[in-house]
Protein backbone atom coordinates (compact mmCIF):
# COMPACT_ATOMS: atom_id res chain seq x y z
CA UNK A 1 0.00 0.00 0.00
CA UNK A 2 1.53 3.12 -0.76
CA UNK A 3 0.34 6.85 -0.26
CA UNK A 4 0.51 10.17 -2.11
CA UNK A 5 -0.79 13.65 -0.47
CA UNK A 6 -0.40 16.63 -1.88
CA UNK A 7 -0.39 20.11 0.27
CA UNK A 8 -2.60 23.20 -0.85
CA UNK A 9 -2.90 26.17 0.62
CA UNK A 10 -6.13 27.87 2.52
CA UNK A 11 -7.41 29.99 -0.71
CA UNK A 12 -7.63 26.54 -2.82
CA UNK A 13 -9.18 25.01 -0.07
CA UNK A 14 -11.95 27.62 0.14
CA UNK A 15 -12.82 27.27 -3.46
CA UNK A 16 -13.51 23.53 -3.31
CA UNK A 17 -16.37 23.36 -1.50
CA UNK A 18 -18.76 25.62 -3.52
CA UNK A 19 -22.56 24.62 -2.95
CA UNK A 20 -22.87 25.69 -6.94
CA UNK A 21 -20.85 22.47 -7.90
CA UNK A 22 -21.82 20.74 -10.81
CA UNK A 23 -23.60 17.17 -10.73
CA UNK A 24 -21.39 14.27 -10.58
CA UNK A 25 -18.01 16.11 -8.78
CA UNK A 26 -17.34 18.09 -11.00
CA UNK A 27 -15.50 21.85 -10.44
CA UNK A 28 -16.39 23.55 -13.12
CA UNK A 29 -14.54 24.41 -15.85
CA UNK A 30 -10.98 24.89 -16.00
CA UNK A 31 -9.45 27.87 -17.52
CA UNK A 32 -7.94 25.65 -20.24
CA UNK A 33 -11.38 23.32 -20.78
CA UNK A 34 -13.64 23.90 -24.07
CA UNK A 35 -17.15 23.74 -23.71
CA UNK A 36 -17.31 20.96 -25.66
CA UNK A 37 -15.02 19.15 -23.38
CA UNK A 38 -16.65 20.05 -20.48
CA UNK A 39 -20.26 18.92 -22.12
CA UNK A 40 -18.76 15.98 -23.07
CA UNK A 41 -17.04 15.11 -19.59
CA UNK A 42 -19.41 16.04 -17.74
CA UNK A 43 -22.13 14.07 -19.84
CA UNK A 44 -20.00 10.51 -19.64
CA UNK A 45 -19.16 11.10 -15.86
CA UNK A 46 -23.12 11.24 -15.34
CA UNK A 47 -23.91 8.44 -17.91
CA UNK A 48 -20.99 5.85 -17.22
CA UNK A 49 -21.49 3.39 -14.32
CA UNK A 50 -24.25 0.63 -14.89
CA UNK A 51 -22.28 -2.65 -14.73
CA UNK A 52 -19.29 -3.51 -13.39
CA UNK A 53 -17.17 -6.59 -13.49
CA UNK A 54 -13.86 -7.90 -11.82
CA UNK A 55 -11.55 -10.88 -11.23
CA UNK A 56 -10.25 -11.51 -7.67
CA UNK A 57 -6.92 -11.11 -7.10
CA UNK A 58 -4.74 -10.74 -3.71
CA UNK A 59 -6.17 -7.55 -2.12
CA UNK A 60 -3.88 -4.46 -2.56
CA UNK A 61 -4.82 -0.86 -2.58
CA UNK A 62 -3.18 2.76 -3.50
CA UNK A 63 -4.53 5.74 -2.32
CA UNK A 64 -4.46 8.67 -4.68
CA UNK A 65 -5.25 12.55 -3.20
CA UNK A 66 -6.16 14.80 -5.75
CA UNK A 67 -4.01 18.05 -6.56
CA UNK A 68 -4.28 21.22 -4.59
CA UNK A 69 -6.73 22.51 -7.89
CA UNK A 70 -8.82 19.37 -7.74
CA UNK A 71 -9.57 18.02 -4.44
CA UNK A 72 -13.28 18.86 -3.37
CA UNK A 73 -12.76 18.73 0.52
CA UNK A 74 -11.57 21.61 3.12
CA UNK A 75 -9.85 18.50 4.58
CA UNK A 76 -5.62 18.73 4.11
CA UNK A 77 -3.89 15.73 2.25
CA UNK A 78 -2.93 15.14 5.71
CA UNK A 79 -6.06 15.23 7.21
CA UNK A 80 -7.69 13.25 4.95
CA UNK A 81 -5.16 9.87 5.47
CA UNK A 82 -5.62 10.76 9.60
CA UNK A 83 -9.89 10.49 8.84
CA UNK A 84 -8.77 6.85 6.54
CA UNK A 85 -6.45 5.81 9.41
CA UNK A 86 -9.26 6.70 12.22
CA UNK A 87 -11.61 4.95 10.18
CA UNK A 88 -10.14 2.07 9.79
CA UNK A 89 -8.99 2.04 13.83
CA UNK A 90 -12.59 1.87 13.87
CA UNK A 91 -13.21 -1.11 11.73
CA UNK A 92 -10.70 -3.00 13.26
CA UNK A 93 -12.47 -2.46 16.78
CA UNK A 94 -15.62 -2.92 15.29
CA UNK A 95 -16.65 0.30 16.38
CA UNK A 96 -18.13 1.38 13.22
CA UNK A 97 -19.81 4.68 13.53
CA UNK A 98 -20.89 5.72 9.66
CA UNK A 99 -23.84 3.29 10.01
CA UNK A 100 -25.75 5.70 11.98
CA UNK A 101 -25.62 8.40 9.40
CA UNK A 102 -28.71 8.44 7.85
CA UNK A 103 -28.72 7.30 4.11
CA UNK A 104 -31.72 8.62 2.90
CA UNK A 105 -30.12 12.06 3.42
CA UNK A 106 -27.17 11.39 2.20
CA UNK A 107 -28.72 9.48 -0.81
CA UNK A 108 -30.49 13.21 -1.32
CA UNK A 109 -27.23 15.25 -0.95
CA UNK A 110 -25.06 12.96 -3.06
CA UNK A 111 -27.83 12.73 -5.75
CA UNK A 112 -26.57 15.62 -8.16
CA UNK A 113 -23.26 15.81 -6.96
CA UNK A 114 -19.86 14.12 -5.00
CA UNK A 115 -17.67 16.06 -3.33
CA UNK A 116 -15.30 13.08 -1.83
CA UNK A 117 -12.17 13.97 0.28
CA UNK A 118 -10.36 10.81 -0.75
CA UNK A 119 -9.87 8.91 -4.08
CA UNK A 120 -8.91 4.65 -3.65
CA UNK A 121 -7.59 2.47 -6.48
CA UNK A 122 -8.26 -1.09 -4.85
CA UNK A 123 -8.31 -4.69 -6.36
CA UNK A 124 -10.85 -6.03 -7.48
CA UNK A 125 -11.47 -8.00 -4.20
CA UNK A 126 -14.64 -9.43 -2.80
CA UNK A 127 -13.01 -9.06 1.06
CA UNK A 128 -12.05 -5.15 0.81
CA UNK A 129 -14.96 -3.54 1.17
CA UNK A 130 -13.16 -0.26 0.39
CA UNK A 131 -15.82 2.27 2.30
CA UNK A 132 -16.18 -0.10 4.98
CA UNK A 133 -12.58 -0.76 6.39
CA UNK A 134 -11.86 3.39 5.96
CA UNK A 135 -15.76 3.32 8.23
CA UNK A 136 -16.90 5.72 5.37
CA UNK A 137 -20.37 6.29 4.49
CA UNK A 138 -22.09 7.14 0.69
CA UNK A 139 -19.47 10.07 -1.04
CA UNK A 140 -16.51 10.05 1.11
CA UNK A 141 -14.37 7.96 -1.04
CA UNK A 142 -13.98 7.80 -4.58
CA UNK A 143 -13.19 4.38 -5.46
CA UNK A 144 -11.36 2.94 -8.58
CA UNK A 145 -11.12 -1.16 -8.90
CA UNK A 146 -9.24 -3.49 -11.10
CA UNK A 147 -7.66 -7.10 -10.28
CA UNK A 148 -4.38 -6.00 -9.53
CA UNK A 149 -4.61 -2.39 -8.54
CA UNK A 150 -2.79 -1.67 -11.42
CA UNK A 151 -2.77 1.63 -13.35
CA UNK A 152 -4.32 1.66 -16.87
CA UNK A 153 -5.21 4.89 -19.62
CA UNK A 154 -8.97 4.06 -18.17
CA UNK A 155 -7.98 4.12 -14.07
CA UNK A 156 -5.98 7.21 -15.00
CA UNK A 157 -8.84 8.88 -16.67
CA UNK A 158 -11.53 7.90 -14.10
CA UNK A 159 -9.34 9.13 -11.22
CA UNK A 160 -8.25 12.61 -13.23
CA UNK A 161 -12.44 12.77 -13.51
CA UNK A 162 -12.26 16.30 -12.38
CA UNK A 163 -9.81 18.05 -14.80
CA UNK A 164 -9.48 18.84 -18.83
CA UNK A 165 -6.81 17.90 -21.01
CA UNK A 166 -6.47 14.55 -19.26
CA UNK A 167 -6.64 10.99 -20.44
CA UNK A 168 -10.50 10.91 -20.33
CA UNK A 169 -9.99 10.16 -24.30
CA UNK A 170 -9.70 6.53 -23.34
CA UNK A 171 -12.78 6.33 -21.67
CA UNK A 172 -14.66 7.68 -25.16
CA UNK A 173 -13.92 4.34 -27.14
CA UNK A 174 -15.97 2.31 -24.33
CA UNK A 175 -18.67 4.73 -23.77
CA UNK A 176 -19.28 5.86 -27.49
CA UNK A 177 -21.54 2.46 -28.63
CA UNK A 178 -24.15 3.13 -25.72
CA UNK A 179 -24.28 6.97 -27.13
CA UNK A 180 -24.99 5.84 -30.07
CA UNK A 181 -27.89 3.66 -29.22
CA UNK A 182 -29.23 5.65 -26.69
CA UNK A 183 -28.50 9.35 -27.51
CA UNK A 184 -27.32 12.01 -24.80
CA UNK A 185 -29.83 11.29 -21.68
CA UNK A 186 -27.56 10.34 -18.97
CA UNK A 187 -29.75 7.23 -17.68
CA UNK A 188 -30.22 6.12 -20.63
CA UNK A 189 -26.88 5.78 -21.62
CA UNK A 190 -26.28 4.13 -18.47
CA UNK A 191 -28.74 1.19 -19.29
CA UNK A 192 -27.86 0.94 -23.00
CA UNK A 193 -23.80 0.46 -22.18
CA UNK A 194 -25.23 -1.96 -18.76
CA UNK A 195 -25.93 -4.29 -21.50
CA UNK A 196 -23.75 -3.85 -23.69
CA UNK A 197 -20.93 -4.42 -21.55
CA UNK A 198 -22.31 -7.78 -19.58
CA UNK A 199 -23.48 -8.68 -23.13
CA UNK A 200 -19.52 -7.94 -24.27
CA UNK A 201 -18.20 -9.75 -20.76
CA UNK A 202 -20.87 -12.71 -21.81
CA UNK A 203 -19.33 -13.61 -24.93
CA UNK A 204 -15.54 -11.91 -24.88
CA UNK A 205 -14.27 -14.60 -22.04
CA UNK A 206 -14.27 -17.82 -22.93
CA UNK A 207 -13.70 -18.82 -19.51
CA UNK A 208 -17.50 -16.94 -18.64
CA UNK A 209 -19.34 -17.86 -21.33
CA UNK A 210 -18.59 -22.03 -21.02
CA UNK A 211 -20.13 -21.62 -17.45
CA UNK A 212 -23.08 -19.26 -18.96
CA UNK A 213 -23.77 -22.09 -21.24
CA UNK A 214 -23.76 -24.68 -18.91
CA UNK A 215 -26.08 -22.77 -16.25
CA UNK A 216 -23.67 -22.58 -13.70
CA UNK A 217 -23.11 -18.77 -14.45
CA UNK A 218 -25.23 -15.27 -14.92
CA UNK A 219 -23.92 -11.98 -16.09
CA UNK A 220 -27.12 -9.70 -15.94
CA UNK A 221 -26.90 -6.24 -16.45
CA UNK A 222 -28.62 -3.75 -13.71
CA UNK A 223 -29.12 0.41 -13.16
CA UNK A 224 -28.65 1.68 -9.51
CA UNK A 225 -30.52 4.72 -9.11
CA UNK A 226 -28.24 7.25 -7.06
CA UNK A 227 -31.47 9.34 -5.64
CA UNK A 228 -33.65 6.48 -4.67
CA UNK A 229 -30.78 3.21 -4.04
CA UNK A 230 -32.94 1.03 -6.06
CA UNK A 231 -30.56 -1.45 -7.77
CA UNK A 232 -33.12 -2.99 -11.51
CA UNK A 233 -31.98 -5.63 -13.50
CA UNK A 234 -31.97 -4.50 -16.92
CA UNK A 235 -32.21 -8.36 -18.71
C-alpha cells in the first residue's frame, strides 16, 4: 500500500467546497477546458457506471489525493489519510460509527453531486470492502477497482475525472456504442452500455461464457438509481 498527499494552501481550499458544484463532482470548468469538453465530460461522468465486473486477485490498494486545484474537501492531504487511518482504527475495533448516518439524506445530498475527500484504487477483491474498512459512508471515497490495482489509460482517466486535457480520451472508445444507441440522456446511456458491456463480458471470455452455457453462471446487467438506491436488472 503506498500513499501520495499533496499540500494546498487555505485559498484553494476555500474554493472547493462551492454549494454551486456541478452534478457528478465536478468543479467547473478549467481555464484551459472547451465547452465541448466540459459537455462531453461532464455528460460521460453522469452516464458511465451501470455494470461492473472484476476478477479476484490478492487484495492491494493505493490511495491517490487529488491536486491542490482538484480536491473537493476543506480536509488537508494530511487530514484526509488521519480520517482513513481513524476509520479504519474503527473497523478493526468494530466500532463502526458511519452506520448511523442516515442514508436517505445522504442518498439526497449525493444525488446531483460528490464532493469526496479521498480517491482509492483497490483490487478487485470481494473481502475489501473499500468504504467499509476506511468506516466511510455514501461520497466520502472515490473508489477505482481493477484485479491487480494496477494503473491503466482508463484508471488514469476515471481518477483525473475532475480536470481537462487529461486521459478521459480513453474512456470515449468504451462509452461511445451506448451513445450511439441511446443518444445524450444520462440514464439512458447508463442502461444501453449496462448491456452492452455484460453482453460484451458474456461472450468476450471464454472462460464466462462455457459456465453461462452450462447454467452454472449469470452476467445480468442492472441500473442503480443514485437518488432512490434502487438497484433494476436490466435483462
Amino acid at each position: 500500500m503506498t500513499s501520495q498527499f499533496d499540500a494546498k494552501d487555505d485559498a484553494t481550499k476555500r474554493k472547493q467546497t462551492s454549494p454551486d458544484s456541478e452534478s457528478s463532482s465536478t468543479c467547473g470548468p478549467q481555464p484551459s477546458q472547451s465547452n465541448e469538453d466540459a459537455s462531453r465530460r461532464k455528460f460521460l461522468r453522469t452516464a458511465v457506471g451501470g455494470a461492473v465486473a472484476g476478477l479476484v486477485t490478492g487484495a492491494g490498494m493505493e490511495f491517490v489525493a487529488p491536486s491542490s486545484a482538484l480536491a473537493q474537501s476543506l480536509l488537508t492531504p494530511e487530514e484526509a489519510l488521519e480520517e482513513l487511518q481513524e476509520g479504519n482504527e474503527r473497523f478493526v475495533a468494530v466500532n463502526l460509527t458511519s452506520f448511523e448516518q442516515d442514508l436517505a439524506i445522504l442518498r439526497h445530498i449525493t444525488s446531483e453531486r460528490q464532493q469526496p475527500f479521498a480517491a482509492v484504487l483497490a483490487c478487485a477483491d470481494s473481502r475489501v470492502p473499500v468504504e467499509l474498512i476506511f468506516d466511510q459512508t455514501i461520497g466520502n471515497i472515490f473508489v477505482t477497482r481493477v484485479a491487480g490495482n494496477f494503473i491503466t489509460p482508463e484508471i488514469i482517466a476515471s481518477l483525473e475525472h475532475k480536470t481537462v486535457p487529461g486521459q478521459i480520451s480513453a474512456l470515449y472508445p468504451h462509452i461511445q456504442p451506448a451513445v450511439d444507441k441511446a443518444g445524450t440522456v444520462p440514464d439512458a446511456v447508463a442502461k444501453a452500455n449496462a448491456l452492452i458491456q455484460a453482453r460484451l463480458l458474456r461472450r468476450s471470455s471464454t472462460v464466462i461464457s462455457a459456465r453461462v452455457a452450462a447454467g452454472k453462471l449469470l452476467v445480468l446487467a442492472a441500473f442503480y438509481h443514485i437518488g432512490s438506491g434502487k438497484v433494476s436488472l436490466l435483462e
